[in-house]
C-alpha atoms as a PDB file:
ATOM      1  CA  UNK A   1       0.000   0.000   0.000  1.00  0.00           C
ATOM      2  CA  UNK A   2       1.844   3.528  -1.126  1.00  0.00           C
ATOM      3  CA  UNK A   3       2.123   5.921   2.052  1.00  0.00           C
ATOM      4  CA  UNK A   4      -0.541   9.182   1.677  1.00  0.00           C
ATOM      5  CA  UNK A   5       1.194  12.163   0.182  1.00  0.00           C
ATOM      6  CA  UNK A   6       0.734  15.403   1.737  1.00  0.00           C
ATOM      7  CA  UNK A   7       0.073  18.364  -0.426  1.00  0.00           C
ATOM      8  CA  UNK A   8       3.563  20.261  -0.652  1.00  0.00           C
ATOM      9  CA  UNK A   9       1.931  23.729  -1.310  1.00  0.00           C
ATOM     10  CA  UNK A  10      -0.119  22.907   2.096  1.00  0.00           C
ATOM     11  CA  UNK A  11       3.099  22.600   3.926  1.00  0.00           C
ATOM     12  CA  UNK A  12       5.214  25.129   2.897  1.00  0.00           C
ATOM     13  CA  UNK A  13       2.418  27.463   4.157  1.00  0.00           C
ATOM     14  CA  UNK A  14       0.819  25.878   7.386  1.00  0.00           C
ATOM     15  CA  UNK A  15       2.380  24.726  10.921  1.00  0.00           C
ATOM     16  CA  UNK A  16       0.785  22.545  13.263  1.00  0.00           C
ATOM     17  CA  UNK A  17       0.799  23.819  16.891  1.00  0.00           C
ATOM     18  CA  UNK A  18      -1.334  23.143  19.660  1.00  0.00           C
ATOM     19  CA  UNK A  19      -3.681  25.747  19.480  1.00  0.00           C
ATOM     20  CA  UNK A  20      -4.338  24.948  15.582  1.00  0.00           C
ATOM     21  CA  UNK A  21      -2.214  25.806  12.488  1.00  0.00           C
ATOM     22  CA  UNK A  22      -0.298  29.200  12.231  1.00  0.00           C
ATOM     23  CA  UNK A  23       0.448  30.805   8.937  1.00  0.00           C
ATOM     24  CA  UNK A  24       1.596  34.016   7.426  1.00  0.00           C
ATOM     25  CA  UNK A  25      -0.978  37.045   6.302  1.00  0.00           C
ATOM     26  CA  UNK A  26      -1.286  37.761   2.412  1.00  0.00           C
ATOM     27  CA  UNK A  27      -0.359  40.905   0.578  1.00  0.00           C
ATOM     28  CA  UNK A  28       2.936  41.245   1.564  1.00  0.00           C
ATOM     29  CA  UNK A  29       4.720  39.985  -1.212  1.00  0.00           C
ATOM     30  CA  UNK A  30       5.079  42.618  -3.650  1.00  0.00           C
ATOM     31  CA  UNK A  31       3.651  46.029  -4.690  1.00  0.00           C
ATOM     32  CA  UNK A  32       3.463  47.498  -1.065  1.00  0.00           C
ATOM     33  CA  UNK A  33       4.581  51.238  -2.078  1.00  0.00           C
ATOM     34  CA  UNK A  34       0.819  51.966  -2.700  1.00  0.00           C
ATOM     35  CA  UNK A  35       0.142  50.485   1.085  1.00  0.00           C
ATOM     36  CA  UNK A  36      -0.329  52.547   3.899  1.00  0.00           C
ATOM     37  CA  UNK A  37       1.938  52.018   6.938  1.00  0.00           C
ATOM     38  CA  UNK A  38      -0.462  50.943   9.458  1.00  0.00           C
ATOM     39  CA  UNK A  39      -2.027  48.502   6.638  1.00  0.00           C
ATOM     40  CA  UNK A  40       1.485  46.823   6.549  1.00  0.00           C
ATOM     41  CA  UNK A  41       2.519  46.788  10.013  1.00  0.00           C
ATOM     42  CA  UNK A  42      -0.764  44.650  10.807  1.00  0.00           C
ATOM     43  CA  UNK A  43      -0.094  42.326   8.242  1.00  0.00           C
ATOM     44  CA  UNK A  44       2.947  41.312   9.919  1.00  0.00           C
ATOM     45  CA  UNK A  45       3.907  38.035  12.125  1.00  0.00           C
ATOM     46  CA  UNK A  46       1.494  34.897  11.898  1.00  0.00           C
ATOM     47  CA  UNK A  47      -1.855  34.387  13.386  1.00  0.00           C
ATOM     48  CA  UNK A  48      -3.471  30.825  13.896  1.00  0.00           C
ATOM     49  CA  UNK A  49      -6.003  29.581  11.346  1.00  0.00           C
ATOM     50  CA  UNK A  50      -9.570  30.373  10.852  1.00  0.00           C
ATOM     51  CA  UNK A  51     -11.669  27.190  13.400  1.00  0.00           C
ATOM     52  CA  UNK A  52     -13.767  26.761  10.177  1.00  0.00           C
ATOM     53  CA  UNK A  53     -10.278  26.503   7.669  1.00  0.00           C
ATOM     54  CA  UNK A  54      -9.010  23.274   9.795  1.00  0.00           C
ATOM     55  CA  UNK A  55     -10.456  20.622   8.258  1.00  0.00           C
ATOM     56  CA  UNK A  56      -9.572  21.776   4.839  1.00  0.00           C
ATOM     57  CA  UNK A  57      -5.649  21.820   6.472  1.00  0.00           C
ATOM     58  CA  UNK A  58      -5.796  18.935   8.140  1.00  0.00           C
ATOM     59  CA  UNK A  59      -6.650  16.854   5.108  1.00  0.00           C
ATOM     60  CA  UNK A  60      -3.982  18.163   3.276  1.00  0.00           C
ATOM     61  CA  UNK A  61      -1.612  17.664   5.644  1.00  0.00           C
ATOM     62  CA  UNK A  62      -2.834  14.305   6.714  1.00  0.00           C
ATOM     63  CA  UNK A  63      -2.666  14.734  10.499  1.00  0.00           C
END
């Protein structure tokens, strides 16, 4: 029987810690010259995932 793969893209983007999965806000890749200050300071750091977005995770990661 081949082992379960988990989705790579999944992965790269999602940590599993005991409160849930952390990840890293969007929009702060490129194109931030047009962004206000205060609009980029709070997309900094990580914040743990959306109660409702864990299932969806947690299949790709096969945890």
């Amino acid at each position: 029987m081949p082992k379960a793969k988990v989705h790579s893209g999944a992965a790269k983007r999602f940590k599993k810690t005991g409160a849930g999965y952390k990840h890293k806000r969007a929009f702060r890749s490129h194109i931030l010259t047009k962004m206000s200050q205060k609009r980029k300071r709070n997309l900094r750091g990580t914040r743990t995932l959306n109660a409702a977005d864990a299932p969806l995770v947690d299949r790709m990661l096969r945890s």
